[in-house]
C-alpha atoms as a PDB file:
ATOM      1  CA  UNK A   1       0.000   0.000   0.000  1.00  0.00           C
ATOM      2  CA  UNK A   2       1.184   3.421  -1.320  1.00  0.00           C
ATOM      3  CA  UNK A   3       1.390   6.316   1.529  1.00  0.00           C
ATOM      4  CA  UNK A   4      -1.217   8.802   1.275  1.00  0.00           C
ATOM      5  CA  UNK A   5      -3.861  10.254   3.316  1.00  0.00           C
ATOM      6  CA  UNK A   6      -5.979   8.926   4.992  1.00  0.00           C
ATOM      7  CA  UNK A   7      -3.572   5.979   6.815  1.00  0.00           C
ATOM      8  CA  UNK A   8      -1.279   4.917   9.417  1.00  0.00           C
ATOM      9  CA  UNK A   9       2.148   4.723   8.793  1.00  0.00           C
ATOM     10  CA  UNK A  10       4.922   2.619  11.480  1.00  0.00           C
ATOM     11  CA  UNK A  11       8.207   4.296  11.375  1.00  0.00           C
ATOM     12  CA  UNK A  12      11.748   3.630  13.604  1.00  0.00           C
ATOM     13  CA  UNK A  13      13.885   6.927  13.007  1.00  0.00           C
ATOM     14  CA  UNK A  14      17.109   8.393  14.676  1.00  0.00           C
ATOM     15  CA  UNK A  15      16.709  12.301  15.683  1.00  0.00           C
ATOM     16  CA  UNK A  16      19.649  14.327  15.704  1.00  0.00           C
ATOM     17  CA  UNK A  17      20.768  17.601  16.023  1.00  0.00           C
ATOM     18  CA  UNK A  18      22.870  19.135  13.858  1.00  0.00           C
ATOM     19  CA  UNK A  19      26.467  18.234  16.051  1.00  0.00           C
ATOM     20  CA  UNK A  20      25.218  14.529  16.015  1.00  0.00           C
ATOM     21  CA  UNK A  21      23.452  14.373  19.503  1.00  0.00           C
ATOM     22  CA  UNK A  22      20.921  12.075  20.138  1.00  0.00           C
ATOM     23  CA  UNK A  23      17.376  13.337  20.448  1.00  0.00           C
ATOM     24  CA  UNK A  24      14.932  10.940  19.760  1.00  0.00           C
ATOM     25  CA  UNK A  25      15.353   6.983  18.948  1.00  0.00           C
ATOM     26  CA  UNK A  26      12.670   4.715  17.522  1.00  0.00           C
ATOM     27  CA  UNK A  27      14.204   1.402  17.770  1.00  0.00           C
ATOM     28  CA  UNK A  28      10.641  -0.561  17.875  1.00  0.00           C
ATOM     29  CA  UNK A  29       8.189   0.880  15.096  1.00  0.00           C
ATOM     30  CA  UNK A  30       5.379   3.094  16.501  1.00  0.00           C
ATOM     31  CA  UNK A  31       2.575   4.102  14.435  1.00  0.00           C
ATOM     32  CA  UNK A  32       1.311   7.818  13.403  1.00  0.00           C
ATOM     33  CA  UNK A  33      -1.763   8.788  11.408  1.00  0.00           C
ATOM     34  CA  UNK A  34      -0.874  10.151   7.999  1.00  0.00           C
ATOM     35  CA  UNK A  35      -3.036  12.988   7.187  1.00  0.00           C
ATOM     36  CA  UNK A  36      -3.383  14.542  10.849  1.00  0.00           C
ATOM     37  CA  UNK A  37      -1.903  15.806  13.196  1.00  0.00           C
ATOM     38  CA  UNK A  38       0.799  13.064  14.293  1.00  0.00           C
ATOM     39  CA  UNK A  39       4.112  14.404  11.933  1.00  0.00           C
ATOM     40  CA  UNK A  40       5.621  17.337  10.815  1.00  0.00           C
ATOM     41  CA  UNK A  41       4.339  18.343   7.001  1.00  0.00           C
ATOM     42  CA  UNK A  42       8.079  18.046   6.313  1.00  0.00           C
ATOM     43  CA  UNK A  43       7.931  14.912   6.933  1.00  0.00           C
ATOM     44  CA  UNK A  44       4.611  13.734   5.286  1.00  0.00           C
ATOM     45  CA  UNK A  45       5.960  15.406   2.457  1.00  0.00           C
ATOM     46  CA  UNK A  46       8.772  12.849   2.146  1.00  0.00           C
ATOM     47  CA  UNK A  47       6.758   9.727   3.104  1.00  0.00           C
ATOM     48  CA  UNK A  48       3.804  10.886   0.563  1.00  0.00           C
ATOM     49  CA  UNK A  49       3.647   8.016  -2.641  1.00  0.00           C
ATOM     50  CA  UNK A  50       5.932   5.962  -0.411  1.00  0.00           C
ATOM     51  CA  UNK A  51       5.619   2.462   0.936  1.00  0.00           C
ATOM     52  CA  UNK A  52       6.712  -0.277   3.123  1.00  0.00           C
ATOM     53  CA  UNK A  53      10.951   0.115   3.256  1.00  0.00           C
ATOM     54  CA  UNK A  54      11.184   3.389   1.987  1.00  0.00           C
ATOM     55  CA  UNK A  55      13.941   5.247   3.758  1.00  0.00           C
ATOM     56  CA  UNK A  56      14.888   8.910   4.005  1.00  0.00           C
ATOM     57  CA  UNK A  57      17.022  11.088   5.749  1.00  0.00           C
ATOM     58  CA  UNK A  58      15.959  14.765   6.117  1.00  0.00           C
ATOM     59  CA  UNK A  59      17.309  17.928   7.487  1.00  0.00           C
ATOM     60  CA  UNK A  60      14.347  20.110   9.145  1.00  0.00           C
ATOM     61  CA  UNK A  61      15.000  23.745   9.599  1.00  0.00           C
ATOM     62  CA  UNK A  62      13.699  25.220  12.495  1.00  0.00           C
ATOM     63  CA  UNK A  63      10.859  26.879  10.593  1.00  0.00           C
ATOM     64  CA  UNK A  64       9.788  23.276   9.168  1.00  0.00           C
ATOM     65  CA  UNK A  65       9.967  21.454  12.892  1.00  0.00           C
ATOM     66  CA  UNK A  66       9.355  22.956  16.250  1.00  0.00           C
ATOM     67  CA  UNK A  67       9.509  27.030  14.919  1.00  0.00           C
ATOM     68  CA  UNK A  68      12.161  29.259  15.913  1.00  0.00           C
ATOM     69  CA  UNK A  69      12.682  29.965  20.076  1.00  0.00           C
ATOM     70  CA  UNK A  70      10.608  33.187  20.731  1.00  0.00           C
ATOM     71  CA  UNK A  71      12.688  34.481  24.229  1.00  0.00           C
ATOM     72  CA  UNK A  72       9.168  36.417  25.193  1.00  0.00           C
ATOM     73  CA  UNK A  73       7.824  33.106  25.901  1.00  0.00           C
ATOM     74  CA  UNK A  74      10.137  33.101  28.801  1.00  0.00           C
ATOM     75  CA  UNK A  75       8.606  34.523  32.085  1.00  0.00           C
ATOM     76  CA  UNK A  76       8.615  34.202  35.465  1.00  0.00           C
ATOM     77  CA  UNK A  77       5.649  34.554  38.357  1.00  0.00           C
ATOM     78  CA  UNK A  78       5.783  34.350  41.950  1.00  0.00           C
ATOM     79  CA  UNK A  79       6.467  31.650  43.860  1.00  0.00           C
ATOM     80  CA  UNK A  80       3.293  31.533  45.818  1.00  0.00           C
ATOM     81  CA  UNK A  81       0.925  30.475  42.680  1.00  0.00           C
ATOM     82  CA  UNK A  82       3.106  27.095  42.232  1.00  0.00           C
ATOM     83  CA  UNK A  83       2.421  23.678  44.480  1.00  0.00           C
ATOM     84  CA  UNK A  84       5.091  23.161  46.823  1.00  0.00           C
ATOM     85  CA  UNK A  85       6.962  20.597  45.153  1.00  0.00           C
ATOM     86  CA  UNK A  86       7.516  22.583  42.037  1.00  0.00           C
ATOM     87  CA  UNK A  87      10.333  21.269  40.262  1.00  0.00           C
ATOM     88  CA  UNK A  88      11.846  22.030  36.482  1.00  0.00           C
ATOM     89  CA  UNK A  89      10.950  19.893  33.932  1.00  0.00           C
ATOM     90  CA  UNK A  90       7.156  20.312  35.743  1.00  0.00           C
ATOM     91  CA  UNK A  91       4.905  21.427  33.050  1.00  0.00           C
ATOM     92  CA  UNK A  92       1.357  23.397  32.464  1.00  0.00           C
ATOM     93  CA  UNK A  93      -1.284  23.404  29.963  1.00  0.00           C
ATOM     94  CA  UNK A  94      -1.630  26.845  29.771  1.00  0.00           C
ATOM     95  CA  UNK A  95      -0.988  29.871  31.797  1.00  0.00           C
ATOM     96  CA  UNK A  96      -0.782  28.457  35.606  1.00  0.00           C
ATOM     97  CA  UNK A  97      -3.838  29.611  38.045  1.00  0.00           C
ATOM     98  CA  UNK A  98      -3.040  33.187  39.322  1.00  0.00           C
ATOM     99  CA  UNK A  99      -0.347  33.958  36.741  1.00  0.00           C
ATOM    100  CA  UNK A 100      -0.242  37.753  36.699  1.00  0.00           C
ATOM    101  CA  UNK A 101       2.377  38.234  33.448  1.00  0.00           C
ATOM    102  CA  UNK A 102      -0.358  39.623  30.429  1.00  0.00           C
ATOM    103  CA  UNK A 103       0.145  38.537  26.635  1.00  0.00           C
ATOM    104  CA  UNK A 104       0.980  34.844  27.692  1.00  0.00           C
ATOM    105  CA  UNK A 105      -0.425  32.269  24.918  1.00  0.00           C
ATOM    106  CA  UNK A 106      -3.109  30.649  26.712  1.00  0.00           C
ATOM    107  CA  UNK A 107      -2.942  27.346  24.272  1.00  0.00           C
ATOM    108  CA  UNK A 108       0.959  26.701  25.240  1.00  0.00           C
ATOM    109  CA  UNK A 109       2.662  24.245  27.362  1.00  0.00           C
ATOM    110  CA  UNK A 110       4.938  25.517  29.679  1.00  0.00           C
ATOM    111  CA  UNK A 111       7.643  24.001  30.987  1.00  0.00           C
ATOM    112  CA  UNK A 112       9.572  25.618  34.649  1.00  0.00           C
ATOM    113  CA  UNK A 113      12.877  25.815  33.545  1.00  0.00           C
ATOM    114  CA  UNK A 114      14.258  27.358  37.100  1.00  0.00           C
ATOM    115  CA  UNK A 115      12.837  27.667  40.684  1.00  0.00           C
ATOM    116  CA  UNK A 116      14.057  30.079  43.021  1.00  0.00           C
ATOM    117  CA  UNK A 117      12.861  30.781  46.524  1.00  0.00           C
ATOM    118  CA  UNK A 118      10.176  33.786  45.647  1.00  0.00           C
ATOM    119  CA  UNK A 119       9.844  33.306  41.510  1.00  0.00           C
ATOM    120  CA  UNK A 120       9.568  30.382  38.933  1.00  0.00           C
ATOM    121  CA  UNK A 121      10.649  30.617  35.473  1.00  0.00           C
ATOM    122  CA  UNK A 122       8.533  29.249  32.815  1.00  0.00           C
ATOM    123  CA  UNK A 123       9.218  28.728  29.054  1.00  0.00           C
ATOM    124  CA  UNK A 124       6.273  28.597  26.639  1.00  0.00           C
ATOM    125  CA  UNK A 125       8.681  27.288  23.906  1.00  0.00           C
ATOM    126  CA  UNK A 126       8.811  23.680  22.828  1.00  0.00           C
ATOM    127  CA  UNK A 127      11.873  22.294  23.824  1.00  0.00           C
ATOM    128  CA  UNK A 128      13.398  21.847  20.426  1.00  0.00           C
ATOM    129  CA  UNK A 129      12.507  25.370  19.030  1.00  0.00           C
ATOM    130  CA  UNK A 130      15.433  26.803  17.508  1.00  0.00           C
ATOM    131  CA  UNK A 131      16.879  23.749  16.426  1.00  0.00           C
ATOM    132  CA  UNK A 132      18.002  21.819  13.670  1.00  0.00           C
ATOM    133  CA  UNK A 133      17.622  18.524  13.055  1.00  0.00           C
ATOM    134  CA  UNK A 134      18.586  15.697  10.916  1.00  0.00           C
ATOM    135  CA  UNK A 135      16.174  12.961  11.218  1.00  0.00           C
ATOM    136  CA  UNK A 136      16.792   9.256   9.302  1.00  0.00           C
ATOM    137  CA  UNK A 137      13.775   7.388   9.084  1.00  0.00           C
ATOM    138  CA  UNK A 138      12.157   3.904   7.688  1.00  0.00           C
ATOM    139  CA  UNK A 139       8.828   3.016   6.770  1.00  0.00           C
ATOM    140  CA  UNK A 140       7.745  -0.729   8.620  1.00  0.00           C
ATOM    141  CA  UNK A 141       4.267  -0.665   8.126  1.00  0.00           C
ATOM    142  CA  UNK A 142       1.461   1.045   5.870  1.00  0.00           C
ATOM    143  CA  UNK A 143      -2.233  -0.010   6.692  1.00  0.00           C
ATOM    144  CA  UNK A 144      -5.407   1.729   6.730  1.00  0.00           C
ATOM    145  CA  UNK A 145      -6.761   4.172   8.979  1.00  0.00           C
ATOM    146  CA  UNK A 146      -9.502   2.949  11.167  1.00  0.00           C
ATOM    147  CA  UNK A 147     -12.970   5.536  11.419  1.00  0.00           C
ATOM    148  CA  UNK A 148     -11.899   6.455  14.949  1.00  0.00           C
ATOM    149  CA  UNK A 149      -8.444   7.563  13.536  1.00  0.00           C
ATOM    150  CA  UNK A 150      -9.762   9.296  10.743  1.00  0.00           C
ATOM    151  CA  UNK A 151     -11.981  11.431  12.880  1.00  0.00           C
ATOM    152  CA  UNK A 152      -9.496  12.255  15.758  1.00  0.00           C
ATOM    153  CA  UNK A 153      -6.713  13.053  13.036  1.00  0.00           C
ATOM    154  CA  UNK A 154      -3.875  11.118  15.104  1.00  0.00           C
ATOM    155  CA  UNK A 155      -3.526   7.581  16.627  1.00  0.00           C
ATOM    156  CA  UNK A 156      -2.986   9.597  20.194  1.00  0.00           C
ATOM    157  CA  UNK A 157       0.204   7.786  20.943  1.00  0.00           C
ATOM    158  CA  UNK A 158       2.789  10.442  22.260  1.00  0.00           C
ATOM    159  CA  UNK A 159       5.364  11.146  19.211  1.00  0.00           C
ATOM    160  CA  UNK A 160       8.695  12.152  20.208  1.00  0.00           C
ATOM    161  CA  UNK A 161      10.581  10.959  23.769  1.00  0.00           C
ATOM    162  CA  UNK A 162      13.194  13.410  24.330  1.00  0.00           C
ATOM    163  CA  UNK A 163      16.200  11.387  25.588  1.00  0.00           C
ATOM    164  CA  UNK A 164      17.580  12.620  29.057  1.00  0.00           C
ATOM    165  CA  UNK A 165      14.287  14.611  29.190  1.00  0.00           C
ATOM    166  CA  UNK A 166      12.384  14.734  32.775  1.00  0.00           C
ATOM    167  CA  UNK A 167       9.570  16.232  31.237  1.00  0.00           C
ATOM    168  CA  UNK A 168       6.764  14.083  29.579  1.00  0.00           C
ATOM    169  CA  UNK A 169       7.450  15.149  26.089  1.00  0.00           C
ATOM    170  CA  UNK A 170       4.568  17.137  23.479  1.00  0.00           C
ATOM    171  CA  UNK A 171       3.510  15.715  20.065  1.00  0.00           C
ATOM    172  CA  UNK A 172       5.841  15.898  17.468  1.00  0.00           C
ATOM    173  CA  UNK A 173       3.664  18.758  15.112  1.00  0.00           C
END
């Protein structure tokens, strides 16, 4: 079967950045919905007409993965608003309760980056904005996408694991 939209795709792939660092490792094939929401278009692009075997290696721009780092994403808010056992690498969907910094994306994740005694930083960026990335990938499976995948747009498994991360990681899109 011939990749294209609707359908589920299983791919292993070895992230990188640019200098050769490990990001992201699919040894065991995990499945994404082709057509949705699951992969960067960069990467549909490349798998589109393809099939079982295909392999490609492709260098994403910032712009074509995770956007460029935006540094007014970065802001801090008292202390007081957090739960005690704030930590970084805790993150928030959305703008914590009793944030008091205006302009803040409501729709981000953020991720506390640094804890002091009276403030918490918090970064609205995903963690690979900014970045390069060389990615080397290999279509396993190609198979139809079932009605419930269709209408959700995704197979809802979690995309990317970012190696030595302590954060649970965001969809790769």
């Amino acid at each position: 079967m011939n990749i294209s939209a609707p359908c589920v795709v299983s791919l292993v792939w070895r992230l990188q950045d640019t200098q050769g660092n490990v990001i992201d490792e699919l040894k065991d094939p995990v499945e994404f919905f082709f057509g949705g929401a699951d992969l960067l278009a960069k990467v549909e692009e490349a798998l589109v007409g393809q099939e079982v075997g295909f392999e490609a290696a492709l260098h994403l721009e910032p712009e074509h993965a995770f956007g460029e780092y935006d540094p007014q994403l970065v802001f801090f808010e008292e202390r007081s608003i957090f739960p005690e056992k704030v930590e970084p690498g805790m993150q928030f969907d959305g703008v914590p309760e009793g944030a008091t910094t205006p302009g803040m994306p409501t729709d981000a994740i953020y991720t506390v980056t640094e804890v002091y005694p009276t403030h918490v930083v918090l970064d609205g960026n995903h963690p690979l904005a900014g970045i390069a990335l060389r990615l080397e990938m290999t279509v396993r499976d190609v198979r139809e996408a079932t009605d419930e995948e269709i209408e959700a747009g995704s197979v809802s498994q979690p995309v990317i694991s970012l190696i030595g991360s302590a954060q649970e990681p965001r969809q790769l899109h």
